[in-house]
C-alpha atoms as a PDB file:
ATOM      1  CA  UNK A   1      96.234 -11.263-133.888  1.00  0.00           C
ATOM      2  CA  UNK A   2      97.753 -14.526-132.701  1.00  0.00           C
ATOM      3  CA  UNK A   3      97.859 -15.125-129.027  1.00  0.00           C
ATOM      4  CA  UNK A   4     100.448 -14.775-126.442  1.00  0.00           C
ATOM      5  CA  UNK A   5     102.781 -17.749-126.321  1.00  0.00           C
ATOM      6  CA  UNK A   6     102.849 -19.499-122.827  1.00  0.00           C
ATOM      7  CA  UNK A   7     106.627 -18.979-121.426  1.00  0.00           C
ATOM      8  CA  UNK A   8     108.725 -21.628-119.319  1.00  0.00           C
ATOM      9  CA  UNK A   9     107.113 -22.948-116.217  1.00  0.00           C
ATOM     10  CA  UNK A  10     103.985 -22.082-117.055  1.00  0.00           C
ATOM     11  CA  UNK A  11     100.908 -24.891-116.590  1.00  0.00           C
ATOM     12  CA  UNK A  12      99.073 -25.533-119.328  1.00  0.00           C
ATOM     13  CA  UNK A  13      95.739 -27.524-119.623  1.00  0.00           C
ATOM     14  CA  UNK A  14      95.986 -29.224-123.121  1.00  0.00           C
ATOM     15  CA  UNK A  15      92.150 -30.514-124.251  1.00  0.00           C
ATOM     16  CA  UNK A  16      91.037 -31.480-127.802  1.00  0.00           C
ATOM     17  CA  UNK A  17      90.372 -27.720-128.641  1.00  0.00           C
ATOM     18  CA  UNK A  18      93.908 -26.584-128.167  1.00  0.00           C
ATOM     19  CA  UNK A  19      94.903 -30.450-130.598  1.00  0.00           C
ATOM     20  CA  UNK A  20      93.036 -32.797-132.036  1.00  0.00           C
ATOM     21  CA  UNK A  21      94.983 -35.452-130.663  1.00  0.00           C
ATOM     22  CA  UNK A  22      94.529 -34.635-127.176  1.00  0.00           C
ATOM     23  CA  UNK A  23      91.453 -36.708-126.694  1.00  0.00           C
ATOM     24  CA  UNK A  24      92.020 -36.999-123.331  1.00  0.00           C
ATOM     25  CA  UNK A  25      92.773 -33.917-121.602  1.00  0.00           C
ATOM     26  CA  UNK A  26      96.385 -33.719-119.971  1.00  0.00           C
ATOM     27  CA  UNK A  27      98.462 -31.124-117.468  1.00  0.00           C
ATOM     28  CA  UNK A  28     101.689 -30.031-119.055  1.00  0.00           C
ATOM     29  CA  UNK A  29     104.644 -27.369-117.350  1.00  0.00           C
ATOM     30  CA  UNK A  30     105.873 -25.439-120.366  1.00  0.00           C
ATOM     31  CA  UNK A  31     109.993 -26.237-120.521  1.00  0.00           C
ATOM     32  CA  UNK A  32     109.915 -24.265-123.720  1.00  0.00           C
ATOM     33  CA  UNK A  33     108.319 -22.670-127.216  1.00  0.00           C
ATOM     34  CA  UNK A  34     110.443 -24.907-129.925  1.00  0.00           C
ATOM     35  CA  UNK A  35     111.300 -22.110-132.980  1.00  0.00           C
ATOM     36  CA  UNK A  36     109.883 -24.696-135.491  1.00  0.00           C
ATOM     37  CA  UNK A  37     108.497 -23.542-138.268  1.00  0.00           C
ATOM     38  CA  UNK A  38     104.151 -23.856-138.152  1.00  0.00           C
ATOM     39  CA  UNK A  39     101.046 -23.269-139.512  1.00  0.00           C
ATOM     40  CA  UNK A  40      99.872 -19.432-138.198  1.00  0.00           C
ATOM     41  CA  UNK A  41      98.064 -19.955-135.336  1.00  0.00           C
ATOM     42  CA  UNK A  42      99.891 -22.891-133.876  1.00  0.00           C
ATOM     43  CA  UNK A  43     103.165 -23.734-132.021  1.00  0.00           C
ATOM     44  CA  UNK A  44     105.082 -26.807-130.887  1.00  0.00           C
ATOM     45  CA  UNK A  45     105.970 -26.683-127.107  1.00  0.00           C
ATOM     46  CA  UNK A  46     108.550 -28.832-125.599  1.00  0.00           C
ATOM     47  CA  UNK A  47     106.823 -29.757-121.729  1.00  0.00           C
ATOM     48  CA  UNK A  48     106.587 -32.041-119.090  1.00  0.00           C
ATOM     49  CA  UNK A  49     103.474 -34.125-118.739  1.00  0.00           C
ATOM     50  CA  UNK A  50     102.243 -34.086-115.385  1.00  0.00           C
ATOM     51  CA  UNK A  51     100.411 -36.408-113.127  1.00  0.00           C
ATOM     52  CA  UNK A  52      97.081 -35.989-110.769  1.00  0.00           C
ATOM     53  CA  UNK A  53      99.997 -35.087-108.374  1.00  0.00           C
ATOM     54  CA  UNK A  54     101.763 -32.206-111.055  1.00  0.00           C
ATOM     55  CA  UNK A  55     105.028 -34.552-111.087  1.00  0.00           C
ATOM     56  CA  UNK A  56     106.210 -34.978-114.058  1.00  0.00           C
ATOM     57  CA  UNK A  57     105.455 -38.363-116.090  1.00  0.00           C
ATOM     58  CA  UNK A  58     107.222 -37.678-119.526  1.00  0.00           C
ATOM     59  CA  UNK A  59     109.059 -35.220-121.385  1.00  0.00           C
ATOM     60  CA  UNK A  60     107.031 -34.181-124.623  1.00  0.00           C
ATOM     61  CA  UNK A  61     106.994 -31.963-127.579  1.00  0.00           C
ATOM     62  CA  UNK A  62     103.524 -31.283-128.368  1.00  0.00           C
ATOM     63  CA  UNK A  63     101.625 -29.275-131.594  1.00  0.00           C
ATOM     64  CA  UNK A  64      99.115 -26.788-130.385  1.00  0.00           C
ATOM     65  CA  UNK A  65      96.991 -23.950-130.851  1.00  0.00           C
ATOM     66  CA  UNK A  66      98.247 -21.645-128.130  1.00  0.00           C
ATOM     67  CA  UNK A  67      95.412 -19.291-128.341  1.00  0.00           C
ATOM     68  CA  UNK A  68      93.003 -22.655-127.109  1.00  0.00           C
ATOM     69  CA  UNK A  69      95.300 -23.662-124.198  1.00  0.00           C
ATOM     70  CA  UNK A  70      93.563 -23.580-120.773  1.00  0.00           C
ATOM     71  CA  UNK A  71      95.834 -22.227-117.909  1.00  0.00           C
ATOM     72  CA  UNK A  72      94.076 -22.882-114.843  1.00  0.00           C
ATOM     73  CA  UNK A  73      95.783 -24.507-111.874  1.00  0.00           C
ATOM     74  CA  UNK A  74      95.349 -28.053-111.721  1.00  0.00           C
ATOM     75  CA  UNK A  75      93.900 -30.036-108.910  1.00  0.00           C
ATOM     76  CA  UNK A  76      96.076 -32.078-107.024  1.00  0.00           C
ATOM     77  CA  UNK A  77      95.823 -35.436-104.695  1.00  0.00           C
ATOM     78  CA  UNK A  78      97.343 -34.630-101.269  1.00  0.00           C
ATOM     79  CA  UNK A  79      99.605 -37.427-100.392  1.00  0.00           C
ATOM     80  CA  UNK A  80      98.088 -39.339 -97.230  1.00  0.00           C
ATOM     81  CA  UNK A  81     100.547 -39.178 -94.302  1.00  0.00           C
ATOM     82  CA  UNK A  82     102.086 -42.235 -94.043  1.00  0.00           C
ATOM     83  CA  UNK A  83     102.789 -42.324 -97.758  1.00  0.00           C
ATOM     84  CA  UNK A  84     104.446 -39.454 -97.746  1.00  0.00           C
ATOM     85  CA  UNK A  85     108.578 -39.932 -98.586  1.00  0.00           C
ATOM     86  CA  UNK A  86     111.022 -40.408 -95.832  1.00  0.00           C
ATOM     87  CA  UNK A  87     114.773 -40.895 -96.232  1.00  0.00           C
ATOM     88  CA  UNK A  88     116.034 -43.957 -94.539  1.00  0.00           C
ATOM     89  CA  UNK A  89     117.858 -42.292 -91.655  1.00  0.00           C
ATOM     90  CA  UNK A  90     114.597 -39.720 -90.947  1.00  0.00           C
ATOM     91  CA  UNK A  91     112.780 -42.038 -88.797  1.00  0.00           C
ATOM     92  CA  UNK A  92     112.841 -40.744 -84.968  1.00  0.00           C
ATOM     93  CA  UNK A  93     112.725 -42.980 -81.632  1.00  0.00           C
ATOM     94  CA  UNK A  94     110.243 -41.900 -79.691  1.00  0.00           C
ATOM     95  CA  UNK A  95     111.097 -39.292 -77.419  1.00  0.00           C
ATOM     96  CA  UNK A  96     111.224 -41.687 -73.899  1.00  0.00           C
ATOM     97  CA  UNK A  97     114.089 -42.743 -75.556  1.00  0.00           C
ATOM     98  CA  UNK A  98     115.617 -39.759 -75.819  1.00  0.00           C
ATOM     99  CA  UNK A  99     115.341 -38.652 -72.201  1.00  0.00           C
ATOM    100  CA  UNK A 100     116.352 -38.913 -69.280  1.00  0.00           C
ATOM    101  CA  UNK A 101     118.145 -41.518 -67.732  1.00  0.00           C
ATOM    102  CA  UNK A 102     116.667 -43.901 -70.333  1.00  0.00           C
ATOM    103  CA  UNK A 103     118.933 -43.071 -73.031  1.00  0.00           C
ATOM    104  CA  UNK A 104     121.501 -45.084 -74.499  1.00  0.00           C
ATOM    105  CA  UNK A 105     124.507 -43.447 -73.389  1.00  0.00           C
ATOM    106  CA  UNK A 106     123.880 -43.337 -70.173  1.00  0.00           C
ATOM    107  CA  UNK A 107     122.659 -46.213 -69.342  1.00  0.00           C
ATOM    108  CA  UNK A 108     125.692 -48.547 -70.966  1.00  0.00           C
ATOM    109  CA  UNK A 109     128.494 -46.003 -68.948  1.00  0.00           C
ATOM    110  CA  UNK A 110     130.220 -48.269 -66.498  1.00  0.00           C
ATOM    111  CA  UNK A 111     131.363 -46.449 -62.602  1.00  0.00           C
ATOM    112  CA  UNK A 112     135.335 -46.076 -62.384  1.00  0.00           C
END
């Protein structure tokens, strides 16, 4: 009996035991099972490489024993705080600025 085929989105570990040319273990999110023709036993998936982060790095199709895959959740690097993204216009002013009669539009209103 062959074993269940991982399905789209799914995270895959992918070590030497599931292909011999993963020397070097890797994360993968399943995009999906390519209908390619294969040895019994074996599959091609078409995934996403991901990094110690789970972003993806590189779109691959990969030859593997599915039955050998490894699908526990990886472990990620939380991102420090200050490198975390911002859009340009998400900064705030600190908030002294924002009240009172220290803001900007009322302080430049001129008396009639």
């Amino acid at each position: 009996m062959n074993a269940p085929l991982p399905k789209a989105g799914d995270l895959v570990y992918v070590t030497r035991a599931a292909s011999v040319q993963f020397v070097k273990p890797i994360w993968c999110r399943v995009i999906r099972v390519l209908d390619w023709i294969t040895y019994d036993g074996w599959c091609w998936l078409d995934v996403y490489q991901l990094d110690a982060r789970g972003d993806a790095v590189a779109r691959r199709s990969i030859f593997v024993q599915p039955a050998k895959l490894e699908s526990q959740q990886p472990v990620s690097i939380p991102r420090r705080r200050h490198e975390q993204r911002q859009s340009p216009g998400a900064r705030r002013r600190p908030n002294s600025v924002l009240t009172g009669d220290s803001h900007p539009a009322s302080s430049s209103k001129q008396p009639r």
